[in-house]
C-alpha atoms as a PDB file:
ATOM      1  CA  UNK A   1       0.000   0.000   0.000  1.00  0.00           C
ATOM      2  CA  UNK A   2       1.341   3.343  -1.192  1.00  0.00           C
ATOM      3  CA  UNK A   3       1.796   5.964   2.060  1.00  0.00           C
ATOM      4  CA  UNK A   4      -0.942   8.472   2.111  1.00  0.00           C
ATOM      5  CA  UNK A   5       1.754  11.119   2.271  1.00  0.00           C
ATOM      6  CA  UNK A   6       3.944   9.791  -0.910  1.00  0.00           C
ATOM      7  CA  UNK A   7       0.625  10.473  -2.990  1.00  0.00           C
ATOM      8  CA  UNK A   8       1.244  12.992  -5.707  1.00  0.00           C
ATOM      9  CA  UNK A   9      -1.570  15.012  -5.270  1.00  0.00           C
ATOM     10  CA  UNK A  10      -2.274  17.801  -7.565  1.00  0.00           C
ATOM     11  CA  UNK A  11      -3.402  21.327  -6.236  1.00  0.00           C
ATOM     12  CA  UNK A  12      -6.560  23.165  -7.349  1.00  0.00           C
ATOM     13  CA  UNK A  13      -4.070  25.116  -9.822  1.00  0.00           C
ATOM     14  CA  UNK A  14      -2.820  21.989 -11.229  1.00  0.00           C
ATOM     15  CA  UNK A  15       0.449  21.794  -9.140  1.00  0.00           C
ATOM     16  CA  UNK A  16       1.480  18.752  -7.121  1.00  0.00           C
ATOM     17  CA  UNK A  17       1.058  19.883  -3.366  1.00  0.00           C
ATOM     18  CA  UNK A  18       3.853  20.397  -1.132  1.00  0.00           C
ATOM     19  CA  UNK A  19       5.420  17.539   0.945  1.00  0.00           C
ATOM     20  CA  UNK A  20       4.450  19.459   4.062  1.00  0.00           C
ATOM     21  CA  UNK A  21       1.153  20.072   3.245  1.00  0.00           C
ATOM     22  CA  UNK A  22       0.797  16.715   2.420  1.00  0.00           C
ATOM     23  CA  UNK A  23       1.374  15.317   5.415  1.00  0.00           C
ATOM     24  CA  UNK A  24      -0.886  18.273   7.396  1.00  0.00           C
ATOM     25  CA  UNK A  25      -3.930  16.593   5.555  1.00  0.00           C
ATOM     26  CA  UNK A  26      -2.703  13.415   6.555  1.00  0.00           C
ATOM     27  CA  UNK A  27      -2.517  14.288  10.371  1.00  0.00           C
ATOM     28  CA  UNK A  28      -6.136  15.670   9.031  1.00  0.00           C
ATOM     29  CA  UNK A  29      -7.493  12.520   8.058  1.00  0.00           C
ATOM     30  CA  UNK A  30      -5.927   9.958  10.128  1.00  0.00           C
ATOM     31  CA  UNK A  31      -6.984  12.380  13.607  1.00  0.00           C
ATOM     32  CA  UNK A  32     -11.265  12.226  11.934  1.00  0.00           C
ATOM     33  CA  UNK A  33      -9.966   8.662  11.792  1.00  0.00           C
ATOM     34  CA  UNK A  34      -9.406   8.512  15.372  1.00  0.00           C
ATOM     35  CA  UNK A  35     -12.447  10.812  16.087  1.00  0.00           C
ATOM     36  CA  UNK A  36     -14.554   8.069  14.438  1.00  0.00           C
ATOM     37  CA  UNK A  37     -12.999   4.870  15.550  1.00  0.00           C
ATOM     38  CA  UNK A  38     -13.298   6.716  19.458  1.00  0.00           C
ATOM     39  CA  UNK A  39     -17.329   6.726  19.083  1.00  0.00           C
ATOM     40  CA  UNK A  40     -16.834   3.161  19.569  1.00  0.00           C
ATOM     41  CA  UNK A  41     -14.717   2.683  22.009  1.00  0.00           C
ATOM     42  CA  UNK A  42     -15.912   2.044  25.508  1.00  0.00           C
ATOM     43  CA  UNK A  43     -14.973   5.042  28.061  1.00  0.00           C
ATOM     44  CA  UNK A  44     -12.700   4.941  30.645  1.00  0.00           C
ATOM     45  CA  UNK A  45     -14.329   3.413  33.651  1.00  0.00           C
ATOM     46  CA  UNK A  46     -12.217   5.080  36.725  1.00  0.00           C
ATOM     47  CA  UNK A  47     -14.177   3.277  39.408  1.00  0.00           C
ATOM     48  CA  UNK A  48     -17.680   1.671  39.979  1.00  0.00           C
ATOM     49  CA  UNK A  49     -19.262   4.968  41.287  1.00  0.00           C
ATOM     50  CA  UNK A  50     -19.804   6.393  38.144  1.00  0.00           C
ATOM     51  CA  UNK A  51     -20.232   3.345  36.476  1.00  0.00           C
ATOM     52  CA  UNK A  52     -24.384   3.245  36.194  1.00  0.00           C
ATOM     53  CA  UNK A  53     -23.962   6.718  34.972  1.00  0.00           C
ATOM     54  CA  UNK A  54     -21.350   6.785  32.294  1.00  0.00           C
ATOM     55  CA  UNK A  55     -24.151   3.065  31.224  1.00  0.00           C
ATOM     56  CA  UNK A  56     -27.281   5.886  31.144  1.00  0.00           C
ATOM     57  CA  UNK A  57     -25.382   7.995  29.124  1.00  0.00           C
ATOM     58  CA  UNK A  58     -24.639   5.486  26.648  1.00  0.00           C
ATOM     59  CA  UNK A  59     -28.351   4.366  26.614  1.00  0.00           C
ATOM     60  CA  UNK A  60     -29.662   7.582  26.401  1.00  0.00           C
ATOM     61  CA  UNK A  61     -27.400   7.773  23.044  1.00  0.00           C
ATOM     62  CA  UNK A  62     -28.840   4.053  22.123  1.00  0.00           C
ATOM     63  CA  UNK A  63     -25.336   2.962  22.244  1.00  0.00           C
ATOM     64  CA  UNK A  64     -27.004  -0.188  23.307  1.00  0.00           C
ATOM     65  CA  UNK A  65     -23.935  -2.298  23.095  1.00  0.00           C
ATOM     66  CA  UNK A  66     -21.615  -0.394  24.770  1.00  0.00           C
ATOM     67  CA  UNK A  67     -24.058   0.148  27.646  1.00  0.00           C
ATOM     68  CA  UNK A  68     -24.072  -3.822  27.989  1.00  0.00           C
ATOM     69  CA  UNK A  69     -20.199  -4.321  27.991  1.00  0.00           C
ATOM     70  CA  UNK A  70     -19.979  -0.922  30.615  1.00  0.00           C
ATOM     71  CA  UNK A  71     -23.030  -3.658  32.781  1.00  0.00           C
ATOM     72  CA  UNK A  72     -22.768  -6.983  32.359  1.00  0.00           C
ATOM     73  CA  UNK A  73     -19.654  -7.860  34.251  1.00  0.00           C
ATOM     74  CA  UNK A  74     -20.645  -5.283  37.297  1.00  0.00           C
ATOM     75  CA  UNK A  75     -24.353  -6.821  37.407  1.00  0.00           C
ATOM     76  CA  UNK A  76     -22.493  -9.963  38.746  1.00  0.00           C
ATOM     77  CA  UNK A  77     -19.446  -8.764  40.592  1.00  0.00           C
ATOM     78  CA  UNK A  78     -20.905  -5.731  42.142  1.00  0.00           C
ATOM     79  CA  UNK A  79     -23.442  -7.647  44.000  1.00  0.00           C
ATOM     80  CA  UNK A  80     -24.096  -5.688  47.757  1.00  0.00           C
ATOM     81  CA  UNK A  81     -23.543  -2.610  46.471  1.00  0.00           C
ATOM     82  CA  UNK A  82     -25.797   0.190  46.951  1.00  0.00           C
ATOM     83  CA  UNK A  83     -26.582   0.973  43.141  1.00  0.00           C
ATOM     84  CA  UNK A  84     -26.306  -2.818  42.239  1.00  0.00           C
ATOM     85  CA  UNK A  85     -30.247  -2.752  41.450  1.00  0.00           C
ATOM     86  CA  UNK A  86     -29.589   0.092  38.835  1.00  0.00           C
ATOM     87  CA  UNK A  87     -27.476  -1.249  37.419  1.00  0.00           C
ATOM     88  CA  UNK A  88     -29.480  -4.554  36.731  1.00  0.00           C
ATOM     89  CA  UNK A  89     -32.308  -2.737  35.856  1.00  0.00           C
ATOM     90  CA  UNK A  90     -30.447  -0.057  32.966  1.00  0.00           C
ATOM     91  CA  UNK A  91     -28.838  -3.776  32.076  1.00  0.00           C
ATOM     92  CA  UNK A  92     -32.292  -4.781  31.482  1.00  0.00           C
ATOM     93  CA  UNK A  93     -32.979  -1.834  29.387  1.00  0.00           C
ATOM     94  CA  UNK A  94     -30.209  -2.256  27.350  1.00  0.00           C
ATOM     95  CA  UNK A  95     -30.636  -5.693  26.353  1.00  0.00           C
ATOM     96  CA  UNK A  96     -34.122  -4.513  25.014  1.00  0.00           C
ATOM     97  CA  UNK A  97     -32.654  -1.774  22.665  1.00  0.00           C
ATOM     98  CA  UNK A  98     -30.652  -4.928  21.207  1.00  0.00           C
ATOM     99  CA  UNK A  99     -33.634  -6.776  21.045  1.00  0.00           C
ATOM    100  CA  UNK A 100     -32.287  -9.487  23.118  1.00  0.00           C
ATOM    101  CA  UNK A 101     -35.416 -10.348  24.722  1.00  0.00           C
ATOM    102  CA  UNK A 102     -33.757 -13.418  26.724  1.00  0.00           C
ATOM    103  CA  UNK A 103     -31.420 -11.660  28.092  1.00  0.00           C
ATOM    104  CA  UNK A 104     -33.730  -8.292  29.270  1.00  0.00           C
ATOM    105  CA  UNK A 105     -36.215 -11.405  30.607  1.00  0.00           C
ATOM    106  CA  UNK A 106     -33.407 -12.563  33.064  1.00  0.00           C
ATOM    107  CA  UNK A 107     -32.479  -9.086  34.160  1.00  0.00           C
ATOM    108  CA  UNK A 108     -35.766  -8.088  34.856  1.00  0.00           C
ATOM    109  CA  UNK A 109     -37.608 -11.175  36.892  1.00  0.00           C
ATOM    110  CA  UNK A 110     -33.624 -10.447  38.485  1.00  0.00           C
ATOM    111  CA  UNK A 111     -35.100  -7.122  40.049  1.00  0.00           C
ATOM    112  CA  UNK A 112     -38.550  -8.807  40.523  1.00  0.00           C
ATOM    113  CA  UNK A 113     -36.632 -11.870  42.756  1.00  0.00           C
ATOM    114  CA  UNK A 114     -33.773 -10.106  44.290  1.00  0.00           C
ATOM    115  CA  UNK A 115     -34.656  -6.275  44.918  1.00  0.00           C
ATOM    116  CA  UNK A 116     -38.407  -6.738  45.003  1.00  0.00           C
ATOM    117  CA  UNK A 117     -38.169  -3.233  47.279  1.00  0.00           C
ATOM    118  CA  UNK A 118     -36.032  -1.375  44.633  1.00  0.00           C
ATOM    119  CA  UNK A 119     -37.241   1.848  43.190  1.00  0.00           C
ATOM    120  CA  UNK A 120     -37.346   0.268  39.935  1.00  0.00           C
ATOM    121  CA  UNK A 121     -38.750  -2.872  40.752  1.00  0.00           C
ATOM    122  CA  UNK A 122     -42.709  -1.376  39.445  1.00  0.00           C
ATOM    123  CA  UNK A 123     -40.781  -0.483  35.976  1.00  0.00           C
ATOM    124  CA  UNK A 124     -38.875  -3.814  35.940  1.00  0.00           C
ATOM    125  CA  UNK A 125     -42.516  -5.676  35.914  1.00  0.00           C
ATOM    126  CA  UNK A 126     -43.381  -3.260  32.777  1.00  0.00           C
ATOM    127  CA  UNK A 127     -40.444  -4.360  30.803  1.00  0.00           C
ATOM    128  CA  UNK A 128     -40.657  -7.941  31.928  1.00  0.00           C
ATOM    129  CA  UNK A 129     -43.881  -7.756  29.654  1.00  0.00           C
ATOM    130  CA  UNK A 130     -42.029  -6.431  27.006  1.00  0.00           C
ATOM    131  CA  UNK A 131     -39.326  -8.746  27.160  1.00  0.00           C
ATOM    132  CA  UNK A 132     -41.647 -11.414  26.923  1.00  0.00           C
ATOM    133  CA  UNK A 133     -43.937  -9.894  24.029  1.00  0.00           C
ATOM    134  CA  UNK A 134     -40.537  -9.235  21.963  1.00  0.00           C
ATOM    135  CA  UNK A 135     -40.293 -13.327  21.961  1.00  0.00           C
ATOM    136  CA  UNK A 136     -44.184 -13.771  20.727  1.00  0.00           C
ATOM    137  CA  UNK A 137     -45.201 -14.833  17.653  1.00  0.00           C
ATOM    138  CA  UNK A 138     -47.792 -13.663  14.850  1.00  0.00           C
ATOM    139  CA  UNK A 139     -51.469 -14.708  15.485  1.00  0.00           C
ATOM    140  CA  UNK A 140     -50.667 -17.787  12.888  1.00  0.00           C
ATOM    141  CA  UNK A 141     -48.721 -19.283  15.302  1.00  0.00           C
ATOM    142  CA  UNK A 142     -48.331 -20.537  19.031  1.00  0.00           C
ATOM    143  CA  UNK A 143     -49.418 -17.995  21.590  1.00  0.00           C
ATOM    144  CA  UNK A 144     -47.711 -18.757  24.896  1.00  0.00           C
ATOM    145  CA  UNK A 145     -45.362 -15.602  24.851  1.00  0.00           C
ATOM    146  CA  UNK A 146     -48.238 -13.061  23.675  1.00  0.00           C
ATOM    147  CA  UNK A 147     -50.319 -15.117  26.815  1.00  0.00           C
ATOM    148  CA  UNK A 148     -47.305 -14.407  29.106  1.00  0.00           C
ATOM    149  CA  UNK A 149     -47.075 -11.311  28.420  1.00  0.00           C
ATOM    150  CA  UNK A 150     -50.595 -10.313  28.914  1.00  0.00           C
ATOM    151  CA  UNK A 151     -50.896 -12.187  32.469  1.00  0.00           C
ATOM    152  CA  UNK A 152     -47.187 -10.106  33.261  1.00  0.00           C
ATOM    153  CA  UNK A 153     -48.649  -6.775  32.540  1.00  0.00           C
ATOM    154  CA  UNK A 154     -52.078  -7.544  33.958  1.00  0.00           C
ATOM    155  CA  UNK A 155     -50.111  -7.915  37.344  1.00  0.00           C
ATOM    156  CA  UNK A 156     -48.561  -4.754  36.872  1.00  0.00           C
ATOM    157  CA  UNK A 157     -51.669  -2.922  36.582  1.00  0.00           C
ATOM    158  CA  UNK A 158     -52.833  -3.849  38.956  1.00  0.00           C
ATOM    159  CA  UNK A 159     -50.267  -3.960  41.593  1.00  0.00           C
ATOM    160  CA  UNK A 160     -48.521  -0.574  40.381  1.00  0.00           C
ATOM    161  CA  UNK A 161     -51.829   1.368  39.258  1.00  0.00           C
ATOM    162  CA  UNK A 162     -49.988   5.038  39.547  1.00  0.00           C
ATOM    163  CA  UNK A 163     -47.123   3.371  37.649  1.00  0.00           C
ATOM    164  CA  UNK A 164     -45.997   5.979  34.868  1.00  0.00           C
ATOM    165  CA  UNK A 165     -46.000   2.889  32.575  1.00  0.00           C
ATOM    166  CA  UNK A 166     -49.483   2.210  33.944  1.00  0.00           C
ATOM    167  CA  UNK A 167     -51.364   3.661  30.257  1.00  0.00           C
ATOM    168  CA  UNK A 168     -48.735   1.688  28.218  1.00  0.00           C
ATOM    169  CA  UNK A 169     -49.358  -1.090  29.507  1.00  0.00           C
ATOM    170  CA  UNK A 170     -53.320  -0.460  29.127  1.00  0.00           C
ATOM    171  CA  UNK A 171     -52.323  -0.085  25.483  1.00  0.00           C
ATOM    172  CA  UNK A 172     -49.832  -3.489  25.378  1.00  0.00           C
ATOM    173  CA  UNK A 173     -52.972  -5.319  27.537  1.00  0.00           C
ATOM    174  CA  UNK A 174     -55.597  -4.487  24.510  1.00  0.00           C
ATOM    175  CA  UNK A 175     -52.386  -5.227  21.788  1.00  0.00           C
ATOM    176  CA  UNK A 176     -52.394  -9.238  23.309  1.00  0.00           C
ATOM    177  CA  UNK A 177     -56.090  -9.249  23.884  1.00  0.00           C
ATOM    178  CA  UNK A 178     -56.455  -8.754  20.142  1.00  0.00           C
ATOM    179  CA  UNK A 179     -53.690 -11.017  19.013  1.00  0.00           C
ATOM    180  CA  UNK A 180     -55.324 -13.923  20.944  1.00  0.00           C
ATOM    181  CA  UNK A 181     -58.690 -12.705  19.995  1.00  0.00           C
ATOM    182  CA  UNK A 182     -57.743 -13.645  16.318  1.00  0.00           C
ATOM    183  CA  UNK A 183     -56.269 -16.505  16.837  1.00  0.00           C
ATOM    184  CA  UNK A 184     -59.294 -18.235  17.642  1.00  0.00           C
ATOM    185  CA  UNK A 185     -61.153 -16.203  15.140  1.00  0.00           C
ATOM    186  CA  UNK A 186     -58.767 -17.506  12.522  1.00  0.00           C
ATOM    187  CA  UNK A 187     -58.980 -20.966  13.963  1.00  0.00           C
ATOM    188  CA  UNK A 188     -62.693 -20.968  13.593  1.00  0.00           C
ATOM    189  CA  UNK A 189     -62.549 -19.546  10.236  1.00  0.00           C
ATOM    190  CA  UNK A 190     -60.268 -22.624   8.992  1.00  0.00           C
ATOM    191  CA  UNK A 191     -63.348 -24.514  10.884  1.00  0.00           C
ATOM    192  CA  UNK A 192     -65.425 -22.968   8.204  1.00  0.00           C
ATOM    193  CA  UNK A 193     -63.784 -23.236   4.933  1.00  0.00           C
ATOM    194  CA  UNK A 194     -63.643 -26.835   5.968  1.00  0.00           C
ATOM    195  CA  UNK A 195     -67.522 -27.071   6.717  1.00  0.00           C
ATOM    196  CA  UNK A 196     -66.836 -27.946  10.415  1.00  0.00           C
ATOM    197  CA  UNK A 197     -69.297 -25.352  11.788  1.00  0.00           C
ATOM    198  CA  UNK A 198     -69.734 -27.172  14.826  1.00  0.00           C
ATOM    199  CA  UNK A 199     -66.048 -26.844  15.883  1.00  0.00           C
ATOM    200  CA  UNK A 200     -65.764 -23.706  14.090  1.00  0.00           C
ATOM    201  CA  UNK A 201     -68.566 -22.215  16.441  1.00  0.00           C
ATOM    202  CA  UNK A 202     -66.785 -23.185  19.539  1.00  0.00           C
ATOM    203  CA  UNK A 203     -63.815 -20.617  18.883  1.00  0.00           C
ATOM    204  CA  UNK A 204     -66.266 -17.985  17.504  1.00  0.00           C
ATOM    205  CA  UNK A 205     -68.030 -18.439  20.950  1.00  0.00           C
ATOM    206  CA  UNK A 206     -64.606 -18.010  22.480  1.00  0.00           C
ATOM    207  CA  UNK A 207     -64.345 -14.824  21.163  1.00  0.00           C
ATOM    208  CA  UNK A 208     -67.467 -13.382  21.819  1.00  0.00           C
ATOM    209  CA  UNK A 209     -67.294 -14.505  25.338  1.00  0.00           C
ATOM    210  CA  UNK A 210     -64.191 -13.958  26.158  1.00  0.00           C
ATOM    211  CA  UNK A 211     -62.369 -10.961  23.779  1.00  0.00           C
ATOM    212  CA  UNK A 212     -65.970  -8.747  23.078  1.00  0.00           C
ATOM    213  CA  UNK A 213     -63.665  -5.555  24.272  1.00  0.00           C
ATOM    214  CA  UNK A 214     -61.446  -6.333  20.976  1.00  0.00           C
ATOM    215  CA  UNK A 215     -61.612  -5.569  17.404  1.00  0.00           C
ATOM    216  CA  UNK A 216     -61.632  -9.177  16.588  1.00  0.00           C
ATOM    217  CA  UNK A 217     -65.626  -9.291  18.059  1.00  0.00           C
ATOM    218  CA  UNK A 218     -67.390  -8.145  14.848  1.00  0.00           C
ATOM    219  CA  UNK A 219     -65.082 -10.960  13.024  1.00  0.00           C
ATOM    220  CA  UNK A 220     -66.148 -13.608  15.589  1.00  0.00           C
ATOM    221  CA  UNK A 221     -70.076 -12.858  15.157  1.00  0.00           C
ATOM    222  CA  UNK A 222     -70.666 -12.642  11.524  1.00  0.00           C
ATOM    223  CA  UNK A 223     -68.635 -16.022  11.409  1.00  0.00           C
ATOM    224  CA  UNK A 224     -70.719 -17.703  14.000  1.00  0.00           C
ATOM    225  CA  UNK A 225     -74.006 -16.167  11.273  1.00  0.00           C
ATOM    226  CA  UNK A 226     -72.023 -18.113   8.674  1.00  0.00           C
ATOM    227  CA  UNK A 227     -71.827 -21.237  11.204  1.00  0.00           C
ATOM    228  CA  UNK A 228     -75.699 -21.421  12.117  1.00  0.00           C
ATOM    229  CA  UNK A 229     -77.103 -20.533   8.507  1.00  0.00           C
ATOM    230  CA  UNK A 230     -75.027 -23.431   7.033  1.00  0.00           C
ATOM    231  CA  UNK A 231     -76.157 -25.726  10.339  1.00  0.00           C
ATOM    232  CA  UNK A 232     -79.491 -24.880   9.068  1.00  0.00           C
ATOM    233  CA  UNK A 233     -80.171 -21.750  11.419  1.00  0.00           C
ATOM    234  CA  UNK A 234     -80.344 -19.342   8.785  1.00  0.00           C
ATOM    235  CA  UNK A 235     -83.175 -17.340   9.749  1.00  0.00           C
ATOM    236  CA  UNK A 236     -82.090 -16.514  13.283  1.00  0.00           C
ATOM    237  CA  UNK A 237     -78.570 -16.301  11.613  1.00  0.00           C
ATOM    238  CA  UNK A 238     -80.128 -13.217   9.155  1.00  0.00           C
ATOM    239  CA  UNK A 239     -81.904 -11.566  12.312  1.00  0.00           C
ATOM    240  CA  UNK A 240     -78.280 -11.249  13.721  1.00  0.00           C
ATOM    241  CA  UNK A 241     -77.054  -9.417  11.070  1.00  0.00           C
ATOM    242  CA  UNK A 242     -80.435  -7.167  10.308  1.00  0.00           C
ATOM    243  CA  UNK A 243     -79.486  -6.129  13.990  1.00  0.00           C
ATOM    244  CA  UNK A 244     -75.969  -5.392  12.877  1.00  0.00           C
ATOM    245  CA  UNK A 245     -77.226  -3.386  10.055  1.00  0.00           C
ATOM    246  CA  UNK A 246     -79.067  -1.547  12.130  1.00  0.00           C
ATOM    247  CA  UNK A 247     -77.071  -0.773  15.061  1.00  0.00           C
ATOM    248  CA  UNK A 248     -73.398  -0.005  13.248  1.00  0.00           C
ATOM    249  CA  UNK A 249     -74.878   1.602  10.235  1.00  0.00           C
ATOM    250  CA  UNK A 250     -72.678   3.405   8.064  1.00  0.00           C
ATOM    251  CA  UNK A 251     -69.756   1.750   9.878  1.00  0.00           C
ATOM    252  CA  UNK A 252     -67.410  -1.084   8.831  1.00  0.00           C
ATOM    253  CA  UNK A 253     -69.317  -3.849  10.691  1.00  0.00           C
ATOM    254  CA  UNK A 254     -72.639  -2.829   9.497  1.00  0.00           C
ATOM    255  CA  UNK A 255     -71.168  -2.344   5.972  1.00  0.00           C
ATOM    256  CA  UNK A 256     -69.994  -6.315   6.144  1.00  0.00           C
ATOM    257  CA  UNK A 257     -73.489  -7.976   7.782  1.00  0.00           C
ATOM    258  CA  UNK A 258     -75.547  -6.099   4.882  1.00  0.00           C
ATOM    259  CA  UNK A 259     -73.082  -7.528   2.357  1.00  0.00           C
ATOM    260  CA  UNK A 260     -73.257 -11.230   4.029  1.00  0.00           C
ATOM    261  CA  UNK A 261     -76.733 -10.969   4.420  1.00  0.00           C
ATOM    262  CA  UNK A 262     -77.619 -10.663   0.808  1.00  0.00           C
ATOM    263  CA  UNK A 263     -75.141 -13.526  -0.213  1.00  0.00           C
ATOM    264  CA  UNK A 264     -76.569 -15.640   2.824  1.00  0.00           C
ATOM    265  CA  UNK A 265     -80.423 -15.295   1.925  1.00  0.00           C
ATOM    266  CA  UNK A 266     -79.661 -17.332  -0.960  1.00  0.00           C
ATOM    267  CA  UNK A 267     -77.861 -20.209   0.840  1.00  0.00           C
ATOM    268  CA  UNK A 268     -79.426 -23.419   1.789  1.00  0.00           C
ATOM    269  CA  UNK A 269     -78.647 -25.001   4.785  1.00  0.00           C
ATOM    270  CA  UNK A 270     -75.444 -27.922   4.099  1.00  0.00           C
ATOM    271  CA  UNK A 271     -75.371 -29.384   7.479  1.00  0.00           C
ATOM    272  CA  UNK A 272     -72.328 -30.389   9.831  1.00  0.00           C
ATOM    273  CA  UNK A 273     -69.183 -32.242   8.492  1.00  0.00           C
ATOM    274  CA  UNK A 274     -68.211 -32.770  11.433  1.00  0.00           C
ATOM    275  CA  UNK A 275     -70.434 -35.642  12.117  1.00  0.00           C
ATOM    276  CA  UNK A 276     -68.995 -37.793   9.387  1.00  0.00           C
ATOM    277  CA  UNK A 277     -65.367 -36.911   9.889  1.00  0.00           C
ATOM    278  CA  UNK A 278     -63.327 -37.300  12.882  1.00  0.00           C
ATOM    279  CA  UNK A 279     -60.913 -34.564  13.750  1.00  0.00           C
ATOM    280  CA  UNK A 280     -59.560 -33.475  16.306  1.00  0.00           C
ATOM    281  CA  UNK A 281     -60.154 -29.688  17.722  1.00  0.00           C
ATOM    282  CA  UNK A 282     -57.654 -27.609  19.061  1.00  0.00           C
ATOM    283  CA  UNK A 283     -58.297 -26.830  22.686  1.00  0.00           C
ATOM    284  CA  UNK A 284     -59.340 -22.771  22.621  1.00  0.00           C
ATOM    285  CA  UNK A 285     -56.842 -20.540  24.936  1.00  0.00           C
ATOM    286  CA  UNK A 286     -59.495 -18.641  27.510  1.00  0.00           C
ATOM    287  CA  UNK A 287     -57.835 -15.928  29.644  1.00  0.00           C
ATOM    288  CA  UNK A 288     -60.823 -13.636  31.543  1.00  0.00           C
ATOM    289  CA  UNK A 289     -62.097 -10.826  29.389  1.00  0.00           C
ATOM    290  CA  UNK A 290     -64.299  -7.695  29.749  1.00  0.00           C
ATOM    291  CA  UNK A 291     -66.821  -7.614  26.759  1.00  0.00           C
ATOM    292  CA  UNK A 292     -67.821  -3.940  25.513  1.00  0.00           C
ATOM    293  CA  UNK A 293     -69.802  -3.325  22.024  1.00  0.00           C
ATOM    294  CA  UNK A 294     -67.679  -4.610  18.936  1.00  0.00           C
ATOM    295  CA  UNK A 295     -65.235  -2.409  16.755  1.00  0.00           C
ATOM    296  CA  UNK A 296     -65.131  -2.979  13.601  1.00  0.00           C
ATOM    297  CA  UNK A 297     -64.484  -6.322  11.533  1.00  0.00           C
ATOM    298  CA  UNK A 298     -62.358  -7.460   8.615  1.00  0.00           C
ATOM    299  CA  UNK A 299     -64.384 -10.307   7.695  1.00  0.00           C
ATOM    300  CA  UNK A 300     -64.889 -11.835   4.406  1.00  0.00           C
ATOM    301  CA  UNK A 301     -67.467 -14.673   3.837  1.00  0.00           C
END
């Protein structure tokens, strides 16, 4: 490799530069160099009482790595001292702006088991939840993360109702309450395409039951219509969605029953599958809900 500073470099005027001035821009270039390279480097760590704040700095910056190698050692070694739970807690934080939900999960049910009377223990239960909702899954798949999740920031409501992280997790309650909502709608819908109304009615119900404070509940009852006109309950199936009509006119939900009600007057009844073929029905997951009027639907018969 050819020295920067034995480059013949050619001045605006057309001139080569000057050996001295070639080697000013090279103390130039290789001190941005070092300007650059230092933005990654970790600081100087002179003892452990600044530690947790030269880490908050860092996270504040969402240097999230260098926040975890400024942590990780101290959240083990400097057990007994006084900002120990701190620094577990920023730890915690840090993991989660990587995105290493494992990782925040262990720091966090750390606080929750070891300084349960820390000042961050109530924010540690918050971002437990979201340590365990980072590791759930779309509603396609298995829900046991998006279930934990729920059940971890239920607790924190209501144990830590003043909380500032109270209305968030309101908001991250409702956000799994729908995501389990349609799984079972989408369950039941499968139920459907395959003529299985029986079993297809039993997650419907499910969600009516169970999720009526969701999105998901307009969804649940036009496909339980579907279910009972095809069982041969078609006319109590068409009063359902008359009401519907009449009660979210205008609106998405009322929109969707007129349409299905149409198509459905000219249905006749096909009877249950299900009595002629034997398969099995996935057991329905059925956390406690609080049912309020449906919000909308995305149904499509």
């Amino acid at each position: 490799m050819i020295p920067f500073t034995t480059l013949p470099l050619r001045s605006p005027e057309g001139g080569f530069l000057s050996s001295r001035l070639r080697t000013a821009l090279a103390a130039c270039a290789l001190a941005a160099l070092a300007a650059g390279c230092g933005a990654a480097v970790v600081p100087s760590i002179h003892s452990d009482t600044n530690r947790v704040a030269v880490a908050r700095g860092l996270y504040e910056r969402r240097e999230f790595t260098l926040a975890v190698d400024v942590l990780s050692s101290y959240a083990t070694t400097g057990t007994g001292n006084a900002d120990i739970d701190q620094a577990v807690y920023l730890l915690g934080l840090s993991y989660l702006g990587q995105k290493d939900w494992v990782n925040a999960q262990a720091q966090f049910e750390r606080i929750a088991r070891d300084y349960p009377e820390s000042d961050s223990a109530a924010a540690a239960m918050f971002q437990l939840g979201e340590a365990m909702f980072g590791q759930s899954r779309p509603s396609d798949f298995d829900q046991e993360f998006t279930l934990k999740a729920l059940q971890q920031w239920e607790t924190y409501v209501r144990t830590s109702p003043g909380d500032p992280y109270a209305r968030r997790a309101d908001a991250r309650i409702a956000e799994c309450r729908t995501r389990l909502a349609r799984k079972l709608w989408r369950s039941g819908d499968v139920y459907v395409k395959q003529k299985l109304y029986t079993a297809a009615k039993l997650y419907f119900a499910d969600v009516i039951n169970e999720y009526a404070d969701t999105p998901v509940l307009g969804d649940a009852i036009l496909g339980n219509a579907v279910a009972d006109a095809r069982l041969g309950k078609r006319d109590s199936a068409l009063a359902v969605l008359r009401g519907l009509e009449q009660q979210f006119s205008g609106q998405p939900l009322g929109i969707k029953a007129a349409e299905l009600r149409v198509k459905m007057e000219k249905w006749p009844a096909e009877g249950d599958r299900s009595k002629r073929r034997n398969r099995p029905i996935e057991a329905p997951v059925q956390p406690a809900g609080s049912p309020v009027a449906p919000a909308g639907t995305s149904y499509t018969p």
